[in-house]
Protein backbone atom coordinates (compact mmCIF):
# COMPACT_ATOMS: atom_id res chain seq x y z
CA UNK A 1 -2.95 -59.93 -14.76
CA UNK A 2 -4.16 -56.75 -14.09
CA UNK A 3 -2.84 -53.93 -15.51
CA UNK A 4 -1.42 -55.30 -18.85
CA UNK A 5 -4.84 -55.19 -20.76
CA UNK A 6 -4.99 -51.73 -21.89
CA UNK A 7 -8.72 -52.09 -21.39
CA UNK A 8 -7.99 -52.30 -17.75
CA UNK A 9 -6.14 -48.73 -17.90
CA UNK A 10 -9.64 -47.25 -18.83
CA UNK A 11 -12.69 -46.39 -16.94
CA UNK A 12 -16.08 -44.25 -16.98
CA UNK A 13 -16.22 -41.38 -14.31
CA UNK A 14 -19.81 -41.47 -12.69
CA UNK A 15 -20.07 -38.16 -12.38
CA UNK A 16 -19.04 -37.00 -15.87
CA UNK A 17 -20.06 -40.20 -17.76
CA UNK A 18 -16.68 -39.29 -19.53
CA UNK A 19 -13.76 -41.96 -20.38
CA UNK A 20 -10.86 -41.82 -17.60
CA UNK A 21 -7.58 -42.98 -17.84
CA UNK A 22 -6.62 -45.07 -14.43
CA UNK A 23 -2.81 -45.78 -14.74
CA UNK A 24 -2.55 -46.77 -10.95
CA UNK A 25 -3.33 -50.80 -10.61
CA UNK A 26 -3.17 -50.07 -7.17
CA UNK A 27 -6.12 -47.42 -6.82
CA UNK A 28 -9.47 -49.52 -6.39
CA UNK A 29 -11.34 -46.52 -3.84
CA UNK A 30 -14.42 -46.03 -4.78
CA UNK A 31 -15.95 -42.94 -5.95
CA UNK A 32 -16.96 -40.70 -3.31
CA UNK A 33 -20.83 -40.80 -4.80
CA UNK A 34 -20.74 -44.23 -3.81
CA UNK A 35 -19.48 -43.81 -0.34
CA UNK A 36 -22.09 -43.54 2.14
CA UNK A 37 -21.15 -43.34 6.38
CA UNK A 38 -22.04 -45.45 8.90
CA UNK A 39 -23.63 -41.86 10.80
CA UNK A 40 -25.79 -41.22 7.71
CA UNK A 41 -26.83 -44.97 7.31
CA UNK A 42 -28.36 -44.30 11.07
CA UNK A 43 -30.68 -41.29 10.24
CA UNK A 44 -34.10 -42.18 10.26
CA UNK A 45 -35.83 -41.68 6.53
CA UNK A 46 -38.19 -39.64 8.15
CA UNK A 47 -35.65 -36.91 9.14
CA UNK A 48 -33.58 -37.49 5.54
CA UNK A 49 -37.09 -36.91 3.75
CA UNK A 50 -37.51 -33.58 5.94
CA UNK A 51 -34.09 -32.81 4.68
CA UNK A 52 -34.98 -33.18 0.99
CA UNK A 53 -37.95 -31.35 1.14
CA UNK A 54 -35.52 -28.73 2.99
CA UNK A 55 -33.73 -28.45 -0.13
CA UNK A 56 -36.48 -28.49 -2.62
CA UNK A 57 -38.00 -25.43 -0.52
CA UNK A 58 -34.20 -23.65 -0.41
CA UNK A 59 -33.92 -23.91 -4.29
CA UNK A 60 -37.58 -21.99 -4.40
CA UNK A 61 -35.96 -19.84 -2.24
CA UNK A 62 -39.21 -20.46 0.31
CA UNK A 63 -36.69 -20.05 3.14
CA UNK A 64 -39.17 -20.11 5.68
CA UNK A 65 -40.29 -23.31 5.15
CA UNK A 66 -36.83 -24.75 4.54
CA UNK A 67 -36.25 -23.47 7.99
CA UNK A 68 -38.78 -26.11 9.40
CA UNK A 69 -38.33 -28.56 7.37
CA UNK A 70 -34.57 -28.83 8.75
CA UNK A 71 -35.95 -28.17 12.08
CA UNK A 72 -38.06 -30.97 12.02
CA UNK A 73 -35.65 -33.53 10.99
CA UNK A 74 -33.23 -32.37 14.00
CA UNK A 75 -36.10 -32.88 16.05
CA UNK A 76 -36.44 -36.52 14.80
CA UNK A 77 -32.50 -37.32 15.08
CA UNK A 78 -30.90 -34.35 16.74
CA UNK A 79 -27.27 -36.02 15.35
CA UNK A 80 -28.49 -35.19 11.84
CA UNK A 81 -25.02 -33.28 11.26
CA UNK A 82 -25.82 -32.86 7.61
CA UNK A 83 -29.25 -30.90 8.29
């Protein structure tokens, strides 16, 4: 049964890669890296790639381009909330 192993009290955090102690039996949500919505399932990769590229230009600090990067994926799926 779950919960009476003491291996099942005992998990690895994704994001830390660090041991975690999981005392509820009841808590199976997944972690929120691994939770994707149905809205972002429906953007077109063109518009997430003009996103990324968005961000790789932001962390240059090439604002400019960032700027139409984002523009141009809202122009491919103007519900692009995250953009």
């Amino acid at each position: 049964m779950f919960g009476e192993n003491p291996a099942d009290l005992a998990s690895i955090d994704p994001v830390s890669k660090s041991l975690t102690d999981n005392t509820d039996p009841h808590s199976n949500r997944l972690p929120v890296s691994y939770v994707v919505s149905v809205n972002r399932l429906r953007v077109p990769s063109r518009a997430v790639g003009h996103l990324e590229a968005a961000q790789r230009h932001f962390l240059k600090m090439q604002l400019a381009e960032a700027t139409g990067e984002i523009e141009r994926a809202i122009r491919i799926y103007p519900g692009f909330a995250e953009a």
